[in-house]
PDB file of N, CA and C in Angstrom:
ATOM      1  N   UNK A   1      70.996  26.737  -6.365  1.00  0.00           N
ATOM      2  CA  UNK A   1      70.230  27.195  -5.237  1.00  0.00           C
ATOM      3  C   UNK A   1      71.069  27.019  -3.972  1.00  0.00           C
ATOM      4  N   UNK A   2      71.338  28.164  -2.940  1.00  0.00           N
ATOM      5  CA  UNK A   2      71.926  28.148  -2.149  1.00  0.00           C
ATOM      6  C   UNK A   2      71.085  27.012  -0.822  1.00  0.00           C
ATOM      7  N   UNK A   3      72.368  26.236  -0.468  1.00  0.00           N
ATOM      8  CA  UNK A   3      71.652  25.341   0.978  1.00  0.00           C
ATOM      9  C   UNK A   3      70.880  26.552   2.131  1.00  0.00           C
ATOM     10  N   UNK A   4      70.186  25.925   3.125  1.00  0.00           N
ATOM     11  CA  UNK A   4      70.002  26.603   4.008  1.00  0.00           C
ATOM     12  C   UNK A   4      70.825  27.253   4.620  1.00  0.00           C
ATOM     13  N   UNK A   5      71.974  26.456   4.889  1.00  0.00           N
ATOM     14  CA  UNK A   5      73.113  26.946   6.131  1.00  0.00           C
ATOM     15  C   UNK A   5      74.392  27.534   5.228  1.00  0.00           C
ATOM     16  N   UNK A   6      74.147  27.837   4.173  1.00  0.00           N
ATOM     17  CA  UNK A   6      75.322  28.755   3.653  1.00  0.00           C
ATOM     18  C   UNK A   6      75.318  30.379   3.789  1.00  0.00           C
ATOM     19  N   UNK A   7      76.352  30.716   3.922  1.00  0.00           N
ATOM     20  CA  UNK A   7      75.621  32.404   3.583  1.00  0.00           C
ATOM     21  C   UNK A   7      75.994  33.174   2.419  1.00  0.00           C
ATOM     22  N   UNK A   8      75.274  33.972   1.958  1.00  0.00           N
ATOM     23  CA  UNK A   8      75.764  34.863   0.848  1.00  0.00           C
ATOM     24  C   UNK A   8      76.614  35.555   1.110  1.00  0.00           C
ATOM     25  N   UNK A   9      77.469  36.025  -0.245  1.00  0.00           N
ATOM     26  CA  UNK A   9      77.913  37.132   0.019  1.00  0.00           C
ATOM     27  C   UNK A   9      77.816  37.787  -1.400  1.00  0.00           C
ATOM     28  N   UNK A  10      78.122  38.791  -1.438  1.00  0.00           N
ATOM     29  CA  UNK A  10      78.166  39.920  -2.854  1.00  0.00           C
ATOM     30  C   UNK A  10      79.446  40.706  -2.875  1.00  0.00           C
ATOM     31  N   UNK A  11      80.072  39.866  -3.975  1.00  0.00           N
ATOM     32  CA  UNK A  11      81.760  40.421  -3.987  1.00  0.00           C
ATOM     33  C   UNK A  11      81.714  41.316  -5.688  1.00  0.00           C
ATOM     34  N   UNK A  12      82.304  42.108  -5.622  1.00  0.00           N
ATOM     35  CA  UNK A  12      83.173  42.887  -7.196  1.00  0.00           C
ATOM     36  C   UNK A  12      84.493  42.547  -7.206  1.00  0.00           C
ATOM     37  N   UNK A  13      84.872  41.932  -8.447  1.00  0.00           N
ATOM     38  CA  UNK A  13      86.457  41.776  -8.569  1.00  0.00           C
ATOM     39  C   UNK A  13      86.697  42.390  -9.957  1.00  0.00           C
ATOM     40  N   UNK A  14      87.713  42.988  -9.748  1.00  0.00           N
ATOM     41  CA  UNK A  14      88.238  43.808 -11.499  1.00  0.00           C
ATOM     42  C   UNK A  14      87.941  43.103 -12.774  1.00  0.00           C
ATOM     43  N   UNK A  15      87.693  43.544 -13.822  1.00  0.00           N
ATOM     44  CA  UNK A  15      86.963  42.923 -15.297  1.00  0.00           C
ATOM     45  C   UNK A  15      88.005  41.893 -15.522  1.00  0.00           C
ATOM     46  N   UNK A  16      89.585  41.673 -15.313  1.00  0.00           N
ATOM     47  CA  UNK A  16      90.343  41.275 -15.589  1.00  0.00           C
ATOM     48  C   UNK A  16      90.345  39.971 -14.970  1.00  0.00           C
ATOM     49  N   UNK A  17      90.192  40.234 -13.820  1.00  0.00           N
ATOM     50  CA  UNK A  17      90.110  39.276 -12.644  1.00  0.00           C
ATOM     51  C   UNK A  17      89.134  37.507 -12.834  1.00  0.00           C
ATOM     52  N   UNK A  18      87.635  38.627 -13.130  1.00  0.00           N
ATOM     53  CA  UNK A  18      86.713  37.979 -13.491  1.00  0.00           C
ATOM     54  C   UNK A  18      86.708  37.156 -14.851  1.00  0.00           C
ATOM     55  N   UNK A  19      87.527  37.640 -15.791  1.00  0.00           N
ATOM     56  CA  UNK A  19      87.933  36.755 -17.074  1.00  0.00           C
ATOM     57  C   UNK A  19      88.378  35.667 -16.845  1.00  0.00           C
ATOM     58  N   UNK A  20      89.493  35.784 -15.650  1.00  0.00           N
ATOM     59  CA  UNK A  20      90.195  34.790 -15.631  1.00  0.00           C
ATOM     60  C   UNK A  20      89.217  33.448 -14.685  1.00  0.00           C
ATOM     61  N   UNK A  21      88.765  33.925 -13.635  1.00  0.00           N
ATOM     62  CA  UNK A  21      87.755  33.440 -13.358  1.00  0.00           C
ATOM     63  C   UNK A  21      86.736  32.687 -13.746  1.00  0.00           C
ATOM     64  N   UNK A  22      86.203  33.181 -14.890  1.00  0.00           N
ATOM     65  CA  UNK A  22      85.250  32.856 -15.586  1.00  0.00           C
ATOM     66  C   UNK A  22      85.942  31.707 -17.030  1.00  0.00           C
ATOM     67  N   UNK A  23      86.923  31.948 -17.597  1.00  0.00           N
ATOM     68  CA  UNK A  23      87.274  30.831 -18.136  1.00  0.00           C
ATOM     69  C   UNK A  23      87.878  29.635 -17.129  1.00  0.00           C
ATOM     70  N   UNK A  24      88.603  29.761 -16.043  1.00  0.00           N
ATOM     71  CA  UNK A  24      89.144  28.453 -15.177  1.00  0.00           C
ATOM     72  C   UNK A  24      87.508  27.990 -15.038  1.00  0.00           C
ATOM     73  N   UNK A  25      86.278  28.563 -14.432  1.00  0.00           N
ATOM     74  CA  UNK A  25      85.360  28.065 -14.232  1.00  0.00           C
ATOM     75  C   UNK A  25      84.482  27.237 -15.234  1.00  0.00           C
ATOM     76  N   UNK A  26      84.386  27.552 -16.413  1.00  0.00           N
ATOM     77  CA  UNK A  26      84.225  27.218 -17.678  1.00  0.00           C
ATOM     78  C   UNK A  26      85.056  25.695 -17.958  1.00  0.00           C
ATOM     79  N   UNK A  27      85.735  25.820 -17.760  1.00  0.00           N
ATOM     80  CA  UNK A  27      87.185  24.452 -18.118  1.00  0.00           C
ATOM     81  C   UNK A  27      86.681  23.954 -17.066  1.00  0.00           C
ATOM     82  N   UNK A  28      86.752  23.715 -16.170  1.00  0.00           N
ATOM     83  CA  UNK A  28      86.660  22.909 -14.691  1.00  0.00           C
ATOM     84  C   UNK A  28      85.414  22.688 -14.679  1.00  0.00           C
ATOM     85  N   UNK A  29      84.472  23.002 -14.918  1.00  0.00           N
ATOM     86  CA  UNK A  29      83.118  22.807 -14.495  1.00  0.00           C
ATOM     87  C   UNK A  29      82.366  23.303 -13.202  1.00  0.00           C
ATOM     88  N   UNK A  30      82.760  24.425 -12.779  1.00  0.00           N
ATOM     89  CA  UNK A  30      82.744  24.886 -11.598  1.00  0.00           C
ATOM     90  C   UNK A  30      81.866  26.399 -11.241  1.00  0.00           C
ATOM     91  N   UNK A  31      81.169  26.587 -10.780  1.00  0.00           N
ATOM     92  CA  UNK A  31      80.184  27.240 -10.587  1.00  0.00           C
ATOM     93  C   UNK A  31      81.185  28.487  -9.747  1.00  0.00           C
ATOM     94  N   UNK A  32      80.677  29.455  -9.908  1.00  0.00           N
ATOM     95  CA  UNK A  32      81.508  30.555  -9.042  1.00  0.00           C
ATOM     96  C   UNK A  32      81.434  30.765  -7.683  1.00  0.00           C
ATOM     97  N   UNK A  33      80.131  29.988  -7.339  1.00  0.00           N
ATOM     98  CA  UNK A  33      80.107  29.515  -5.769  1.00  0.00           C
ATOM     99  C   UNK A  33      81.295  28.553  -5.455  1.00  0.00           C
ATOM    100  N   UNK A  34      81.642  27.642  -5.634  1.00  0.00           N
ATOM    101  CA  UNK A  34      82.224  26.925  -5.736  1.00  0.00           C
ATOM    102  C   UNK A  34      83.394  27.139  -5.658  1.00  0.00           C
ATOM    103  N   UNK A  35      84.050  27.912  -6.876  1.00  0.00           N
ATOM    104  CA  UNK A  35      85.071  28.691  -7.285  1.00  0.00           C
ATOM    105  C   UNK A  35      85.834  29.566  -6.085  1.00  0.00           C
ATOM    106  N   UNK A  36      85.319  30.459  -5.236  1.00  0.00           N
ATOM    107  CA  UNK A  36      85.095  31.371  -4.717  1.00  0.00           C
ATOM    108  C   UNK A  36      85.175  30.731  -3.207  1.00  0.00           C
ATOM    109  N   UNK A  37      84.668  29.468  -2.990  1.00  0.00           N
ATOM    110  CA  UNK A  37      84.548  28.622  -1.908  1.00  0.00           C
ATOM    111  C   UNK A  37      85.930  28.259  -2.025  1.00  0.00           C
ATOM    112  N   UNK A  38      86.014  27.372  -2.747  1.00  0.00           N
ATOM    113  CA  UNK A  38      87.494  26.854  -3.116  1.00  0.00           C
ATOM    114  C   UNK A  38      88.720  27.586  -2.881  1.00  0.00           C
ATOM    115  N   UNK A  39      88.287  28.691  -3.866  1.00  0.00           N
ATOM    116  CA  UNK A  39      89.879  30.458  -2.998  1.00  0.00           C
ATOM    117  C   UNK A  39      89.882  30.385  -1.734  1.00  0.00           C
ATOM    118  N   UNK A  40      88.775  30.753  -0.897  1.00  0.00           N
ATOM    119  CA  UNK A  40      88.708  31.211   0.391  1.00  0.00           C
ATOM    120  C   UNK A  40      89.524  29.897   1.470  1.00  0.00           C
ATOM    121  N   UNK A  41      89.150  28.935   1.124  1.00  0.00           N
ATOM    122  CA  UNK A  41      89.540  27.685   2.186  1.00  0.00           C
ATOM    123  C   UNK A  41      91.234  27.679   1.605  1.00  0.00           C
ATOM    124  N   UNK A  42      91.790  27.717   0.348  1.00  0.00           N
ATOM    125  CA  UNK A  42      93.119  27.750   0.232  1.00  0.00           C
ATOM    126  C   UNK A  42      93.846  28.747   1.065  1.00  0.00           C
ATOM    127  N   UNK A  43      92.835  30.202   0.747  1.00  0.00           N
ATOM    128  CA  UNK A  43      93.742  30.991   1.241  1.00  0.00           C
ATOM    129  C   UNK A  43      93.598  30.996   2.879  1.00  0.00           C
ATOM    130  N   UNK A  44      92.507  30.109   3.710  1.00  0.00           N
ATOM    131  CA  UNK A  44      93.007  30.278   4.564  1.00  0.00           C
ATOM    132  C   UNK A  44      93.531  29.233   5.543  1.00  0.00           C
ATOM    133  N   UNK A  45      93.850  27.991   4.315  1.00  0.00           N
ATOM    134  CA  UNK A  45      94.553  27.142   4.439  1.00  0.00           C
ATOM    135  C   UNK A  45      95.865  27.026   4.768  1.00  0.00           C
ATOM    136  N   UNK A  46      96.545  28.225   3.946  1.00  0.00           N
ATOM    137  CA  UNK A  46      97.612  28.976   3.833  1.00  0.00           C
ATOM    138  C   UNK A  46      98.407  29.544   4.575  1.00  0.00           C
ATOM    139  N   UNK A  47      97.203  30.659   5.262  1.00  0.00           N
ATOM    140  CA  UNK A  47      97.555  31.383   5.813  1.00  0.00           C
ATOM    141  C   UNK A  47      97.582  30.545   7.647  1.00  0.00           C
ATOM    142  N   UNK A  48      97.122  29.592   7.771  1.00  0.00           N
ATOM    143  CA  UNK A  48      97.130  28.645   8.823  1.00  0.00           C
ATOM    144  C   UNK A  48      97.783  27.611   8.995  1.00  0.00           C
ATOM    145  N   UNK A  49      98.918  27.654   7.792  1.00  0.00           N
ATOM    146  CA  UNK A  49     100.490  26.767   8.102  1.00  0.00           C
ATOM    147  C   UNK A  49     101.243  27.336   8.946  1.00  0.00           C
ATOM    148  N   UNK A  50     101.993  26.173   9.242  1.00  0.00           N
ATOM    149  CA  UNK A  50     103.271  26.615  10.209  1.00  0.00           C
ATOM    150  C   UNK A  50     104.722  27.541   8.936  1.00  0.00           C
ATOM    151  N   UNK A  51     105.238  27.749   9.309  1.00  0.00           N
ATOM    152  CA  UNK A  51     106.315  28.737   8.340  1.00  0.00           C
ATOM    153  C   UNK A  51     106.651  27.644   7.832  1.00  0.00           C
ATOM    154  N   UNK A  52     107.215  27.416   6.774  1.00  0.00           N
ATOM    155  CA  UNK A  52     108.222  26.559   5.946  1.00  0.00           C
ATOM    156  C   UNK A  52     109.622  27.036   6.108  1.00  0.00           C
ATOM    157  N   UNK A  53     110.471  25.966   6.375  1.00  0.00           N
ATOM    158  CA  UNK A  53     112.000  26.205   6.686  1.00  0.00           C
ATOM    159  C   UNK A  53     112.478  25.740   5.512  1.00  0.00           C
ATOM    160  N   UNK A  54     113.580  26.357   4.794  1.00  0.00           N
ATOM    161  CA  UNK A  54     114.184  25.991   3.777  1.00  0.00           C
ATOM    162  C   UNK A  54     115.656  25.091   4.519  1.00  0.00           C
ATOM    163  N   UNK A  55     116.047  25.244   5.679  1.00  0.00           N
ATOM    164  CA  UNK A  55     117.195  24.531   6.172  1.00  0.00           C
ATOM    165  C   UNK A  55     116.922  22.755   6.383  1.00  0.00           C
ATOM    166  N   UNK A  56     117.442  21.798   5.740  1.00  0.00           N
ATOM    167  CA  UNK A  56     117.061  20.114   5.772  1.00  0.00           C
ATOM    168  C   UNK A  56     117.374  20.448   7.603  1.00  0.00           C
ATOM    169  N   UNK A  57     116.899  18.950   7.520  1.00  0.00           N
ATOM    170  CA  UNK A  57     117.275  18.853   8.873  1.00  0.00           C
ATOM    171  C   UNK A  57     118.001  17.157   9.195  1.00  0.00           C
ATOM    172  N   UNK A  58     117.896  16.638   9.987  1.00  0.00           N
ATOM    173  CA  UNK A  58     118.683  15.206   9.914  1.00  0.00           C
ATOM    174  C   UNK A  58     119.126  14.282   8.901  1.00  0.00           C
ATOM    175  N   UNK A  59     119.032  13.697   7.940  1.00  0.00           N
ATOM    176  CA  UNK A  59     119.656  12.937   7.340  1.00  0.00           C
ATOM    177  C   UNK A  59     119.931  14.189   5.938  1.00  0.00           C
ATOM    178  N   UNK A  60     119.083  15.236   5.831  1.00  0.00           N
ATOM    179  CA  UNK A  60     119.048  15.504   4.723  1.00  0.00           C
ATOM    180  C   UNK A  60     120.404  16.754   4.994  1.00  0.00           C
ATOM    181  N   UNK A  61     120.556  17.306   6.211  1.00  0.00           N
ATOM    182  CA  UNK A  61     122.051  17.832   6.228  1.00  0.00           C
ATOM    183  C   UNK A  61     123.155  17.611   5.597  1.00  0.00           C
ATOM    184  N   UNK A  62     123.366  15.919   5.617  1.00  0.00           N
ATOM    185  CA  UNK A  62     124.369  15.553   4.960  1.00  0.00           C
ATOM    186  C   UNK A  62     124.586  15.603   3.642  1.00  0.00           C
ATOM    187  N   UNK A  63     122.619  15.009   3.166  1.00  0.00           N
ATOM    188  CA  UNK A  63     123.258  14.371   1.504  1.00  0.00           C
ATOM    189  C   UNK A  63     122.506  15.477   1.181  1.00  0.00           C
ATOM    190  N   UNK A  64     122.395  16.631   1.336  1.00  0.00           N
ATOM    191  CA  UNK A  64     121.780  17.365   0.281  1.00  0.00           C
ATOM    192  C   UNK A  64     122.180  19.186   0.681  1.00  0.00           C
ATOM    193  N   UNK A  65     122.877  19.382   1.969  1.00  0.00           N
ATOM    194  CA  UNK A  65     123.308  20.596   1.789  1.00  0.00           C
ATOM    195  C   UNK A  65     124.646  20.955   1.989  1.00  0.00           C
ATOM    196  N   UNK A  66     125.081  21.633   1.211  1.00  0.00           N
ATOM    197  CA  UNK A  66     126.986  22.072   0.908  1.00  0.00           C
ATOM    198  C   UNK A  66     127.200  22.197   2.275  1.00  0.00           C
ATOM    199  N   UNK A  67     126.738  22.729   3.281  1.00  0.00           N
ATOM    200  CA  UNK A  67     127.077  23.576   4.560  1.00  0.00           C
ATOM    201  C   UNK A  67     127.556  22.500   5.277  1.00  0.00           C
ATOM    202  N   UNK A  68     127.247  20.912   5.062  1.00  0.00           N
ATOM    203  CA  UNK A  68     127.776  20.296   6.637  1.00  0.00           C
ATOM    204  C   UNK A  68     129.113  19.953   6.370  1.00  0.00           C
ATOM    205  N   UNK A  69     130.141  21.189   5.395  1.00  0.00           N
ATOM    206  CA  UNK A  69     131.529  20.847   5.533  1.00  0.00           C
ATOM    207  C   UNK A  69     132.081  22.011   6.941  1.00  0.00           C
ATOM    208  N   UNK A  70     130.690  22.447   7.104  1.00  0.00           N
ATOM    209  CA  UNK A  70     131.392  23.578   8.392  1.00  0.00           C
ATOM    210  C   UNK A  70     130.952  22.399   9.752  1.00  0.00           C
ATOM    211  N   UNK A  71     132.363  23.145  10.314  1.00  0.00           N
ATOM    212  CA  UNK A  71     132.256  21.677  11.151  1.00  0.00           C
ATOM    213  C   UNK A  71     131.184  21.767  12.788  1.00  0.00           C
ATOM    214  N   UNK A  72     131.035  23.078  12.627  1.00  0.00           N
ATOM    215  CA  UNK A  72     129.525  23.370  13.156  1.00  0.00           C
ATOM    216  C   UNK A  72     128.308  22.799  13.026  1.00  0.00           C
ATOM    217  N   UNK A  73     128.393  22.533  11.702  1.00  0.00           N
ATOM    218  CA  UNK A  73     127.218  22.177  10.954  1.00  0.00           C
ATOM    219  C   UNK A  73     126.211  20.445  11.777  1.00  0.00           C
ATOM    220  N   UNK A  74     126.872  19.800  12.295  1.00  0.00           N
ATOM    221  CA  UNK A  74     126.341  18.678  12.593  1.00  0.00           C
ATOM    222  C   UNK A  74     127.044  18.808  14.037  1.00  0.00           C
ATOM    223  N   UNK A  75     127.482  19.703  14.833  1.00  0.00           N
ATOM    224  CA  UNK A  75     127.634  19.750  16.167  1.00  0.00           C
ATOM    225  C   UNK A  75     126.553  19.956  17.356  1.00  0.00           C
ATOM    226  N   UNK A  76     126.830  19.709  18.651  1.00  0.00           N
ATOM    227  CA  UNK A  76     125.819  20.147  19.360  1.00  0.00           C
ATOM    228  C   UNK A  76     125.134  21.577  18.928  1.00  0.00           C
ATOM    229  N   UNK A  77     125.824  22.596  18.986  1.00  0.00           N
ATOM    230  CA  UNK A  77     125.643  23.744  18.525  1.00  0.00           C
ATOM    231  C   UNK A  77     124.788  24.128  17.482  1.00  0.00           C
ATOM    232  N   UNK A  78     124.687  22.565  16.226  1.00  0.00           N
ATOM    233  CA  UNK A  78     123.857  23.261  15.098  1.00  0.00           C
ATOM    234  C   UNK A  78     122.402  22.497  15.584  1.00  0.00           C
ATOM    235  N   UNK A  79     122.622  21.526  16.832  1.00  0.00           N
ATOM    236  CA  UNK A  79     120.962  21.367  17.300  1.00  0.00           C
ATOM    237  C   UNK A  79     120.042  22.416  18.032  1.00  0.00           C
ATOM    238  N   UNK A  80     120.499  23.507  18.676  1.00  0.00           N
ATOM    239  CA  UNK A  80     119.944  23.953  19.018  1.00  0.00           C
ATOM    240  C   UNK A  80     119.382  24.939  17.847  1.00  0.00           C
ATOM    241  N   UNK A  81     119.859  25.065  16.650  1.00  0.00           N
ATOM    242  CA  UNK A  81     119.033  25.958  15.675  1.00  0.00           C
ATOM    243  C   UNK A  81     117.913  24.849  15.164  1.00  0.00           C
ATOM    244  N   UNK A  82     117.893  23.993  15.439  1.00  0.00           N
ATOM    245  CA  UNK A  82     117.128  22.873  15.141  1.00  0.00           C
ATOM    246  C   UNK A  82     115.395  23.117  16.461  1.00  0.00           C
ATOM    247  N   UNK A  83     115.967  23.691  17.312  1.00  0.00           N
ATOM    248  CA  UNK A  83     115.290  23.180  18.127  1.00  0.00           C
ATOM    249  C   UNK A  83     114.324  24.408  17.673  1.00  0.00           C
ATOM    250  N   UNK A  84     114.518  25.559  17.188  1.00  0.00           N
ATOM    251  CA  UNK A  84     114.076  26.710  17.163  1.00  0.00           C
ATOM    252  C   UNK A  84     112.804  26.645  15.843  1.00  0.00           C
ATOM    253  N   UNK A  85     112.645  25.643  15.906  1.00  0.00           N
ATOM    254  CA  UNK A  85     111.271  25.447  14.998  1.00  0.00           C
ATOM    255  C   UNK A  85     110.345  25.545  15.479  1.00  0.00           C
TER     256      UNK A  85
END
């Protein structure tokens, strides 16, 4: 039974979709309200991060990327790409 302060909605998702759906929900114990609640807050969990940088940054320059043999690499010069976060 829906709370007072929730709202409905009425979604169609492809037969395929819904299989998959319907067994994760099955295994988990999870109601498709639920289910469906759960998607929505990830995805806009997601979509409300900051970007992810694949470049380390301070200690991890050294011990973990090939690049700080350029001698740029740990100069004033490579802080300001630092700063650009």
């Amino acid at each position: 039974m829906a709370r007072s302060k929730d709202k409905r909605f009425v979604i169609s998702v492809p037969e395929h979709l819904a299989a998959h759906v319907n067994t994760l929900c099955e295994a988990e114990g999870l109601s498709y309200s639920d289910f469906f609640c759960k998607a929505a807050q990830a995805y806009l969990a997601a979509k409300s991060r900051e970007p992810q940088y694949a470049t380390p940054t301070g200690k991890d320059e050294l011990t973990s990327n090939p690049f700080y043999v350029f001698s740029e690499w740990s100069s004033t010069a490579d802080c300001v790409y630092d700063t650009l976060r």
